[in-house]
C-alpha atoms as a PDB file:
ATOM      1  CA  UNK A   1      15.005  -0.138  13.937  1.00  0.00           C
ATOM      2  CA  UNK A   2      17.418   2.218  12.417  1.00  0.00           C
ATOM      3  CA  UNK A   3      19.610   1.792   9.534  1.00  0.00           C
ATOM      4  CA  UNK A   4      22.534   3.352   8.947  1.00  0.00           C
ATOM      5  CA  UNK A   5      23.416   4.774   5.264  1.00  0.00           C
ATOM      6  CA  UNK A   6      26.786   4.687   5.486  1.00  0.00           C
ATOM      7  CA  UNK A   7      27.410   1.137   6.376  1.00  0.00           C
ATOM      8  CA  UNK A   8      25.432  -0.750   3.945  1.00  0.00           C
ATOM      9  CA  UNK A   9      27.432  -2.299   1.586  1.00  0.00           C
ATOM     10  CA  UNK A  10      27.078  -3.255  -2.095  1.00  0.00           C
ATOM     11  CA  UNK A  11      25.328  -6.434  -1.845  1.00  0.00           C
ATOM     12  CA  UNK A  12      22.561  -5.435   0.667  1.00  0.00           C
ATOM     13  CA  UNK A  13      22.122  -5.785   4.262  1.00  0.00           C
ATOM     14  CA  UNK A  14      19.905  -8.660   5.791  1.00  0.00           C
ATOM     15  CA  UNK A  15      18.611  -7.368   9.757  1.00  0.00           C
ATOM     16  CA  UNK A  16      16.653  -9.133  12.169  1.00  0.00           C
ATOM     17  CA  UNK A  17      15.825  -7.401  15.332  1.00  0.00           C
ATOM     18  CA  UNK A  18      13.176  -8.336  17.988  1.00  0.00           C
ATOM     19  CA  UNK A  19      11.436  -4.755  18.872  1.00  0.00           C
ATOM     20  CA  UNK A  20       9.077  -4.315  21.686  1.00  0.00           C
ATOM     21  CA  UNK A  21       5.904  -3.321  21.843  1.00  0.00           C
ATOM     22  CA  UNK A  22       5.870  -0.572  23.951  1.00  0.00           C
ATOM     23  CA  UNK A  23       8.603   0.819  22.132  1.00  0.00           C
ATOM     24  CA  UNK A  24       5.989   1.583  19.345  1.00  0.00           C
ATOM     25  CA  UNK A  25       3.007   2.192  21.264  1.00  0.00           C
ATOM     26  CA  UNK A  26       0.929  -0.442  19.424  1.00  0.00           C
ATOM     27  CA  UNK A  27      -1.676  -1.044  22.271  1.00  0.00           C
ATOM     28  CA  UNK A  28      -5.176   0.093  22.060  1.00  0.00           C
ATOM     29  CA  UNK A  29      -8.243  -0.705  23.807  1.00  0.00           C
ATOM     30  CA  UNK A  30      -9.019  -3.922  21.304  1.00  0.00           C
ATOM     31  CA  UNK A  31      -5.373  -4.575  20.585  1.00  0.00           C
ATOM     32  CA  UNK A  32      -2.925  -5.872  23.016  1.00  0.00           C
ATOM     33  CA  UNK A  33       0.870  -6.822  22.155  1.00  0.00           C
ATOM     34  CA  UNK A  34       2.649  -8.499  25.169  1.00  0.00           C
ATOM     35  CA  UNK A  35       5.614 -10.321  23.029  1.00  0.00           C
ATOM     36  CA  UNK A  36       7.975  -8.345  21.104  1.00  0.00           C
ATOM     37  CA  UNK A  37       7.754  -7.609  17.539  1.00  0.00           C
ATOM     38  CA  UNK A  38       9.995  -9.621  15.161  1.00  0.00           C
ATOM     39  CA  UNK A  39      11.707  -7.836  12.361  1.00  0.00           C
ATOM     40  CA  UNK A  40      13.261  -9.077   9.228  1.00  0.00           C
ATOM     41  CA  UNK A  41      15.024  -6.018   6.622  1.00  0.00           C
ATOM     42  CA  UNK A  42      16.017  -7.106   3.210  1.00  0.00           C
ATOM     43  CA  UNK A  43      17.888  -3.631   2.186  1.00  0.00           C
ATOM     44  CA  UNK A  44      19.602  -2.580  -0.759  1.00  0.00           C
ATOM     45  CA  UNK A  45      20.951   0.952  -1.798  1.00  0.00           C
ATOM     46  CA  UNK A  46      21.170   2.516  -5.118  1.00  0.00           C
ATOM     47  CA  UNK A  47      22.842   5.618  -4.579  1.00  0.00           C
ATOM     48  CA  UNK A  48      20.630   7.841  -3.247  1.00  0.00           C
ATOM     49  CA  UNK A  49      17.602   5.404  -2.776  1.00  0.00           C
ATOM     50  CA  UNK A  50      17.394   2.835  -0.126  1.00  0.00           C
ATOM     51  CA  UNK A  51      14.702  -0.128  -0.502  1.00  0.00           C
ATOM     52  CA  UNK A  52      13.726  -2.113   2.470  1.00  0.00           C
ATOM     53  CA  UNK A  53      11.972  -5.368   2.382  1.00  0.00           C
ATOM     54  CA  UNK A  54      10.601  -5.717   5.603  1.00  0.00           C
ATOM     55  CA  UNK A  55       8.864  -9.072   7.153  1.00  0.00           C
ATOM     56  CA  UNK A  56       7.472  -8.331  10.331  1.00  0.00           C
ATOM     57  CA  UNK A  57       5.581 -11.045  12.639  1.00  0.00           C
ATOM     58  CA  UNK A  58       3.406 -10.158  15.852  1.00  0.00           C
ATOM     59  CA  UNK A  59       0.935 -12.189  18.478  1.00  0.00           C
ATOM     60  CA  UNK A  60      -2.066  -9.639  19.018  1.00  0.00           C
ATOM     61  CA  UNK A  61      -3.925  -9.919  22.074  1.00  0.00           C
ATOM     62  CA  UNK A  62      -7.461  -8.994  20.733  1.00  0.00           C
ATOM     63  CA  UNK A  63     -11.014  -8.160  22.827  1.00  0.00           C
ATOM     64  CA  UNK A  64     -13.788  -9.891  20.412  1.00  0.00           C
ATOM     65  CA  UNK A  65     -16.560  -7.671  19.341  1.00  0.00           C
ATOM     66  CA  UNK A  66     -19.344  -9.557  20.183  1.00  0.00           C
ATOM     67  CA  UNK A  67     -18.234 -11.471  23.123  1.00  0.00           C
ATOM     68  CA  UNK A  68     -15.476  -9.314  25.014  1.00  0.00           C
ATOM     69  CA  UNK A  69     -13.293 -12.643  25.354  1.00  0.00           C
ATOM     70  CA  UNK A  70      -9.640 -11.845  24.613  1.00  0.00           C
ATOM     71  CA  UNK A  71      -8.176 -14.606  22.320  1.00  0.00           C
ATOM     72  CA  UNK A  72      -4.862 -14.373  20.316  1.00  0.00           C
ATOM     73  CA  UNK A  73      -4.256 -14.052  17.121  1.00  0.00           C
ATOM     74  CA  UNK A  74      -0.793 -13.759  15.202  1.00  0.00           C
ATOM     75  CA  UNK A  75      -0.163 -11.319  12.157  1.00  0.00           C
ATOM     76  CA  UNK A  76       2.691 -11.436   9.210  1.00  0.00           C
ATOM     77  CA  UNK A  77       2.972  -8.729   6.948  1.00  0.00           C
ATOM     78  CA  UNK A  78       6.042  -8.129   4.508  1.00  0.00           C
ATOM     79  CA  UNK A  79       6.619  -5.122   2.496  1.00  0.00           C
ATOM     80  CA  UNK A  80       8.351  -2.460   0.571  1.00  0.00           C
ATOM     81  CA  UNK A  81       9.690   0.487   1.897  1.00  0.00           C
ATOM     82  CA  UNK A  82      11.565   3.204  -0.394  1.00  0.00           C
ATOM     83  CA  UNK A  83      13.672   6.413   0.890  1.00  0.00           C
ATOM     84  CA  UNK A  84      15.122   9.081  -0.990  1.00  0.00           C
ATOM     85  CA  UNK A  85      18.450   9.979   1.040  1.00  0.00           C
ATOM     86  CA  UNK A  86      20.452  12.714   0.696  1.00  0.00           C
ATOM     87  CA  UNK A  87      24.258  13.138   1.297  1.00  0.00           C
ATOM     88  CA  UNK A  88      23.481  14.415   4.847  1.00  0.00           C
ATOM     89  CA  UNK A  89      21.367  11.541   5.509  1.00  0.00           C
ATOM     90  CA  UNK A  90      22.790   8.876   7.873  1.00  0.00           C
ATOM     91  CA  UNK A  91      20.183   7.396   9.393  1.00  0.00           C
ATOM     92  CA  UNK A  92      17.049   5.800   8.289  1.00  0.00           C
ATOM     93  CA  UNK A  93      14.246   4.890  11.331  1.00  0.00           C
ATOM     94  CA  UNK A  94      11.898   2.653  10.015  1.00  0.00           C
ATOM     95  CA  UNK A  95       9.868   2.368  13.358  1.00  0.00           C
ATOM     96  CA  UNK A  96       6.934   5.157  12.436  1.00  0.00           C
ATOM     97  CA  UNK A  97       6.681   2.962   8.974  1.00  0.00           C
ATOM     98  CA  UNK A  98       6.453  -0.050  10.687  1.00  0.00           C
ATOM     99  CA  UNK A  99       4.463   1.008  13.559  1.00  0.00           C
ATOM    100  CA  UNK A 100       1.716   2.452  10.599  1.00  0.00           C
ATOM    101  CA  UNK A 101       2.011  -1.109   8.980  1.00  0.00           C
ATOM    102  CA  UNK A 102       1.233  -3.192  12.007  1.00  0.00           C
ATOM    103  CA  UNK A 103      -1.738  -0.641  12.865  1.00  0.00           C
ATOM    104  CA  UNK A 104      -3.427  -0.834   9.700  1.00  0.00           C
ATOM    105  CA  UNK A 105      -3.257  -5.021   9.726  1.00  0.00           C
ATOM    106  CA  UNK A 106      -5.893  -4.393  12.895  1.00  0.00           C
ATOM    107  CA  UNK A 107      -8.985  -5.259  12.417  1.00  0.00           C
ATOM    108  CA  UNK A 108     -11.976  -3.240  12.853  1.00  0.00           C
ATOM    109  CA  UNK A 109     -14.347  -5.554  14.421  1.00  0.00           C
ATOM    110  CA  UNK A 110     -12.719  -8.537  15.690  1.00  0.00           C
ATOM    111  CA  UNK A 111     -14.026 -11.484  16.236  1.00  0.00           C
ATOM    112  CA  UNK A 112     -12.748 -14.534  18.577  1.00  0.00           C
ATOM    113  CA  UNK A 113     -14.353 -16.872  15.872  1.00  0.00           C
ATOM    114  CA  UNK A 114     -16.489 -15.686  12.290  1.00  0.00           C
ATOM    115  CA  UNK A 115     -19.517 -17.844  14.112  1.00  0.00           C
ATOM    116  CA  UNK A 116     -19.093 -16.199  17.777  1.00  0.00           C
ATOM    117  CA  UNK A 117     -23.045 -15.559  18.997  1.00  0.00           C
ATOM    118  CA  UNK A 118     -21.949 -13.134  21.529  1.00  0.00           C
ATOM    119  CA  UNK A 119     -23.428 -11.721  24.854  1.00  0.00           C
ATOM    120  CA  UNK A 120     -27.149 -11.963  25.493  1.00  0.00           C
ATOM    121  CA  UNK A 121     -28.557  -8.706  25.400  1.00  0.00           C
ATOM    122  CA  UNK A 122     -30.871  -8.795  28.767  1.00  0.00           C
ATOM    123  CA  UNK A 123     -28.456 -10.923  31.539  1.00  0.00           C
ATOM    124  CA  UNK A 124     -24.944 -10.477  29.357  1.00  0.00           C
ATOM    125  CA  UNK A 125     -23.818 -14.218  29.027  1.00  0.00           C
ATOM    126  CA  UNK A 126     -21.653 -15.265  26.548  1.00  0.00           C
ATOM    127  CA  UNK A 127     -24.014 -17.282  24.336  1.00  0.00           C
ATOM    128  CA  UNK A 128     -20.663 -19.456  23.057  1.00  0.00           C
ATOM    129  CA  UNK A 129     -20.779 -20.955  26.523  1.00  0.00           C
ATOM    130  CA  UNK A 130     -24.145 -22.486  26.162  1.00  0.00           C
ATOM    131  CA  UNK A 131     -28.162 -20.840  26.059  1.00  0.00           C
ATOM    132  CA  UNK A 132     -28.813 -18.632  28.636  1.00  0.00           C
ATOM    133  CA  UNK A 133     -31.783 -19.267  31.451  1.00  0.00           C
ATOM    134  CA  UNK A 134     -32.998 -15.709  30.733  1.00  0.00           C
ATOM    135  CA  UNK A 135     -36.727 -14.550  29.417  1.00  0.00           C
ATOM    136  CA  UNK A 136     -35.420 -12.889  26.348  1.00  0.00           C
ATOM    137  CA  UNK A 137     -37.988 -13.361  23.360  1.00  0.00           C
ATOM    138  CA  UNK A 138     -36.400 -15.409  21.133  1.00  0.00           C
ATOM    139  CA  UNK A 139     -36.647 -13.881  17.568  1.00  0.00           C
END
């Protein structure tokens, strides 16, 4: 999303935009985004600082940590970003801002549910789906 200095006027500038995913590289090996991004900018400039008020809204595709079942899970985050321009400043990209926001709103351990039980540790089934028939000592 790029904003151009020159062309916001006194009373602000309101932007939506949808953005893709792959145009931010977003994806990891826990974190999957197959919709695109959707962008809200609140911005105002005071001469030479711009402040944006950004909303931005995602559906993660997410592996959970103790059961490797992929289950979605949206994300909203607003904030604030400020920029110092200069006169020979005419374009603001906010995409490596809001591609550090959306990384840091990733969990480190997710989980498909807070009471998942996970895999069993000798045969591997998912213990959400039921006991398994499996020897393991019960502790």
């Amino acid at each position: 999303m790029e904003i151009h200095v020159s062309q916001i006027p006194p009373e602000g500038l309101l932007l939506r935009e949808h953005i893709p995913c792959a145009h931010l590289d977003l994806a990891t090996e826990v974190v999957k985004i197959h919709k695109p991004l959707m962008v809200a900018a609140q911005v105002t400039r005071i001469t030479n600082a711009v402040t944006v008020d950004l909303e931005v809204g995602a559906a993660l595709i997410m592996t959970c940590s103790r059961c490797l079942t992929e289950f979605e899970n949206g994300i909203t985050r607003s904030f604030r970003l400020n920029y110092q321009v200069e006169k020979q400043d005419q374009v603001i990209d906010l995409d490596p801002d809001i591609r550090e926001e959306i990384l840091l709103e990733y969990p480190i351990n997710p989980l498909c549910n807070p009471g998942c039980k996970g895999l069993c540790l000798v045969c591997g089934k998912n213990l959400n789906d039921g006991p398994c028939s499996c020897k393991m000592k019960k502790r």
